[in-house]
Protein backbone atom coordinates (compact mmCIF):
# COMPACT_ATOMS: atom_id res chain seq x y z
CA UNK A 1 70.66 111.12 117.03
CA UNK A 2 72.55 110.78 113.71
CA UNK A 3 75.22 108.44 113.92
CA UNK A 4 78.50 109.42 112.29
CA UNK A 5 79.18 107.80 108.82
CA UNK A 6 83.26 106.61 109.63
CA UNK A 7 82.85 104.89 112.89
CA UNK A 8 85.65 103.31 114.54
CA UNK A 9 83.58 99.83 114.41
CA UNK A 10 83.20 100.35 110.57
CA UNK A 11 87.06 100.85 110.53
CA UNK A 12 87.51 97.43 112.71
CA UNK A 13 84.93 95.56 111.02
CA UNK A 14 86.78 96.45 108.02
CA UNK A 15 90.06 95.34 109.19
CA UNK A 16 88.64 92.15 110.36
CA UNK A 17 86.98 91.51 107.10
CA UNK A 18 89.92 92.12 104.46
CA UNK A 19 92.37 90.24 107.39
CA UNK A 20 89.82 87.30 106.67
CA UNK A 21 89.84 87.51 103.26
CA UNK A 22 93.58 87.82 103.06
CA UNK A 23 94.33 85.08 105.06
CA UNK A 24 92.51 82.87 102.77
CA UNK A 25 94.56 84.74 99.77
CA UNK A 26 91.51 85.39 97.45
CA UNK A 27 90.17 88.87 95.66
CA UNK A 28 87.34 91.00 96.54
CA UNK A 29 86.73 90.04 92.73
CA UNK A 30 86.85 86.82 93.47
CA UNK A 31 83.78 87.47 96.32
CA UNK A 32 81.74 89.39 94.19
CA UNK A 33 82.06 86.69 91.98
CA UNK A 34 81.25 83.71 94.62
CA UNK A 35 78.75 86.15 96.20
CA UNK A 36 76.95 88.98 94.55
CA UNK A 37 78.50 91.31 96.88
CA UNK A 38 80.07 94.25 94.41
CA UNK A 39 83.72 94.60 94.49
CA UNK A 40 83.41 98.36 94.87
CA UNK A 41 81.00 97.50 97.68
CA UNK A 42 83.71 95.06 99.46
CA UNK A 43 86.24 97.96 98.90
CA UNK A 44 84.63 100.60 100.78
CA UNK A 45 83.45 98.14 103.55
CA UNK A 46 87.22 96.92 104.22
CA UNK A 47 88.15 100.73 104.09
CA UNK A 48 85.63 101.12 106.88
CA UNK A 49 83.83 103.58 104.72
CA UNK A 50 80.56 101.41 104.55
CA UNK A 51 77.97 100.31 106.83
CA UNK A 52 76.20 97.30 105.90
CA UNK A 53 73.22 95.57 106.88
CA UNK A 54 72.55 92.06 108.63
CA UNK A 55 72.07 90.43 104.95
CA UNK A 56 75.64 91.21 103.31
CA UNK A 57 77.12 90.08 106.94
CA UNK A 58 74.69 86.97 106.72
CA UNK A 59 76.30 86.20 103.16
CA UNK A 60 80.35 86.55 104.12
CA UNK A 61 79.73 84.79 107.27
CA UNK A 62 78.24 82.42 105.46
CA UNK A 63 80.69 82.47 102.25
CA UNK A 64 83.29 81.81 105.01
CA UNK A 65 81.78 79.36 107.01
CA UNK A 66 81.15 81.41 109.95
CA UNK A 67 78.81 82.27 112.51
CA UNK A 68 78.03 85.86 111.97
CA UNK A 69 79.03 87.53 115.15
CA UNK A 70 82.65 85.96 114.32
CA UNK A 71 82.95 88.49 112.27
CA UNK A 72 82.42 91.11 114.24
CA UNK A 73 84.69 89.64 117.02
CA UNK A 74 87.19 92.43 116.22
CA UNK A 75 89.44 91.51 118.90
CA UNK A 76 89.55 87.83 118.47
CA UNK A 77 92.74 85.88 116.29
CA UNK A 78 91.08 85.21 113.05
CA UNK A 79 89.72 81.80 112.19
CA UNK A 80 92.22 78.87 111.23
CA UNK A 81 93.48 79.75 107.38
CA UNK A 82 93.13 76.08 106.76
CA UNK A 83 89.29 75.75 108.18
CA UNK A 84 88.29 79.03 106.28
CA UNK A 85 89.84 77.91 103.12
CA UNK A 86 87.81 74.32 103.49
CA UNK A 87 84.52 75.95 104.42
CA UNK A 88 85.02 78.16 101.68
CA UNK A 89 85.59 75.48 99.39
CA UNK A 90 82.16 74.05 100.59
CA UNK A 91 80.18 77.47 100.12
CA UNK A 92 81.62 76.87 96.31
CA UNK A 93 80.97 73.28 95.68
CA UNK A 94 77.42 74.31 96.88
CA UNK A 95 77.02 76.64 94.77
CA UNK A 96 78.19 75.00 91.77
CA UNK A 97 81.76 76.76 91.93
CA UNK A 98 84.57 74.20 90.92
CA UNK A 99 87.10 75.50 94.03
CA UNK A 100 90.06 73.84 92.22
CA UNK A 101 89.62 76.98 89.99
CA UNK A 102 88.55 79.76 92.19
CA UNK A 103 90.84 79.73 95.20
CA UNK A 104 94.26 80.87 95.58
CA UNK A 105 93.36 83.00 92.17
CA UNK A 106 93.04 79.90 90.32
CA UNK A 107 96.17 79.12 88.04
CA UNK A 108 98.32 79.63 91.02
CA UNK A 109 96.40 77.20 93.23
CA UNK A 110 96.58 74.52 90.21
CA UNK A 111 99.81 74.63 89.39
CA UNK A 112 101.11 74.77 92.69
CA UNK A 113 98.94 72.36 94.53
CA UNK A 114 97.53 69.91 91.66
CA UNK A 115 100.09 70.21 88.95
CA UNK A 116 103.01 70.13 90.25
CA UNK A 117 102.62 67.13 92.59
CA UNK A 118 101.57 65.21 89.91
CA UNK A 119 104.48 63.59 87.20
CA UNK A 120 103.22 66.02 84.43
CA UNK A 121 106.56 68.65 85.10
CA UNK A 122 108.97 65.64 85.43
CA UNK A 123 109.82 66.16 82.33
CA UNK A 124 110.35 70.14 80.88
CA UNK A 125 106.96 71.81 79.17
CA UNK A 126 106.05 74.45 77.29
CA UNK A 127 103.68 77.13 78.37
CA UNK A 128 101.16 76.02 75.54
CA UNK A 129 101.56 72.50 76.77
CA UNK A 130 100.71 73.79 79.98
CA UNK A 131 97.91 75.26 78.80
CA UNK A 132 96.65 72.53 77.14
CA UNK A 133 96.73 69.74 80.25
CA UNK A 134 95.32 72.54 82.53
CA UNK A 135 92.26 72.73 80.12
CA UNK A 136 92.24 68.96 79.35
CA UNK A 137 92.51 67.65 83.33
CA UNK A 138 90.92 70.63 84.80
CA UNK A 139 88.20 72.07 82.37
CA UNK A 140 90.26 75.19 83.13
CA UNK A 141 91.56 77.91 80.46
CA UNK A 142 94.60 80.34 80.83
CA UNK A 143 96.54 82.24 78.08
CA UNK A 144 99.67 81.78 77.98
CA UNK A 145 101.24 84.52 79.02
CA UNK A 146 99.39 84.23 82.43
CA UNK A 147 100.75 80.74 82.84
CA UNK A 148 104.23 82.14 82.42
CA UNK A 149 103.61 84.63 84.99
CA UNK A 150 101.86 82.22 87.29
CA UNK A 151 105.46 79.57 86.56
CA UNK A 152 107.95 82.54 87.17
CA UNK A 153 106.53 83.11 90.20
CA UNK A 154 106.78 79.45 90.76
CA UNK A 155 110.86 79.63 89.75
CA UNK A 156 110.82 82.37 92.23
CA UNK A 157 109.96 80.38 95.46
CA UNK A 158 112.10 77.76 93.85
CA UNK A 159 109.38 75.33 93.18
CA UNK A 160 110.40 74.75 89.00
CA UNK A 161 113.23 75.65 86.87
CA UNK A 162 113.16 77.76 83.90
CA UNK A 163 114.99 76.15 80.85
CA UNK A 164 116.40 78.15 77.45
CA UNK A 165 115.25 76.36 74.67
CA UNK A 166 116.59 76.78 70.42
CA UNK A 167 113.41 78.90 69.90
CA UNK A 168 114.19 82.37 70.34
CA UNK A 169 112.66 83.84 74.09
CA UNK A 170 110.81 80.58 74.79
CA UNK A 171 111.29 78.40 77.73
CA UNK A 172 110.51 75.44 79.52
CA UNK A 173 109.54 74.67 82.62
CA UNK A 174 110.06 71.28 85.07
CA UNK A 175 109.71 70.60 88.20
CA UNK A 176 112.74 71.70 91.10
CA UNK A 177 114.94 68.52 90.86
């Protein structure tokens, strides 16, 4: 009996996979990268276009800190977001992944959850300086222009404030007062 390649539990394992992955806000990059799983791969298997064996379940269950049969618990509620995100940071720090970096897409997750609590955007900075401490305290390098991205977004939520400076179309940045 041939079995039909777009299955409904492909579809649902799918789902349940990329609803995992999203809750813990990270890329299918950002697996391949942790994992060895191919992007393209992790694309066609959250499309539910891909059946994969026991060994690539094995490694997400295990990336995530899961048993393996959680994730095909298709209609279960998905794991606590703040359990994955600390097993997750485990699988890393075991495998010689700084998590600090990796999660949350990186510079987001550092500016929003290490930088910004500290005193460093007390007082207004520059995207360069920016740049700078992240590499300096973190061991972690960002252009410039992806900083400013990363700190509008930031200005959005209303977490800093954007300040004019003299120099022609360049700001600052400080914490919200």
């Amino acid at each position: 009996m041939r079995i039909p390649e777009k299955t409904e539990s492909l579809k649902n394992f799918g789902k349940r996979i990329k609803a995992i992955r999203e809750s813990v806000d990270i890329s299918q990059e950002q697996i391949q990268y942790a994992t060895g799983i191919g992007q393209s791969h992790l694309s066609k298997i959250e499309a539910g276009v891909m059946n994969i064996g026991l060994s690539h379940i094995a490694v997400l269950a295990e990336f995530y800190g899961l048993e393996e049969f959680e994730l095909l618990q298709y209609n279960t509620s998905l794991p606590d977001h703040e359990e994955l995100k600390r097993d997750v940071s485990k699988y890393l720090k075991r495998n010689g992944i700084d998590p600090s970096v990796f999660l949350k897409k990186g510079l987001a997750h550092l500016l929003k959850d290490r930088v910004l609590p500290s005193k460093f955007f007390s007082t207004p900075r520059y995207t360069k300086e920016v740049a700078d401490y992240l590499d300096e305290k973190f061991n972690a390098t960002f252009n410039t222009t992806a900083i400013s991205q990363a700190l509008e977004n930031l200005r959005k939520k209303g977490l800093v404030d954007k300040l004019a400076t003299s120099k022609k179309s360049k700001f600052q940045y400080r914490k919200k007062i």
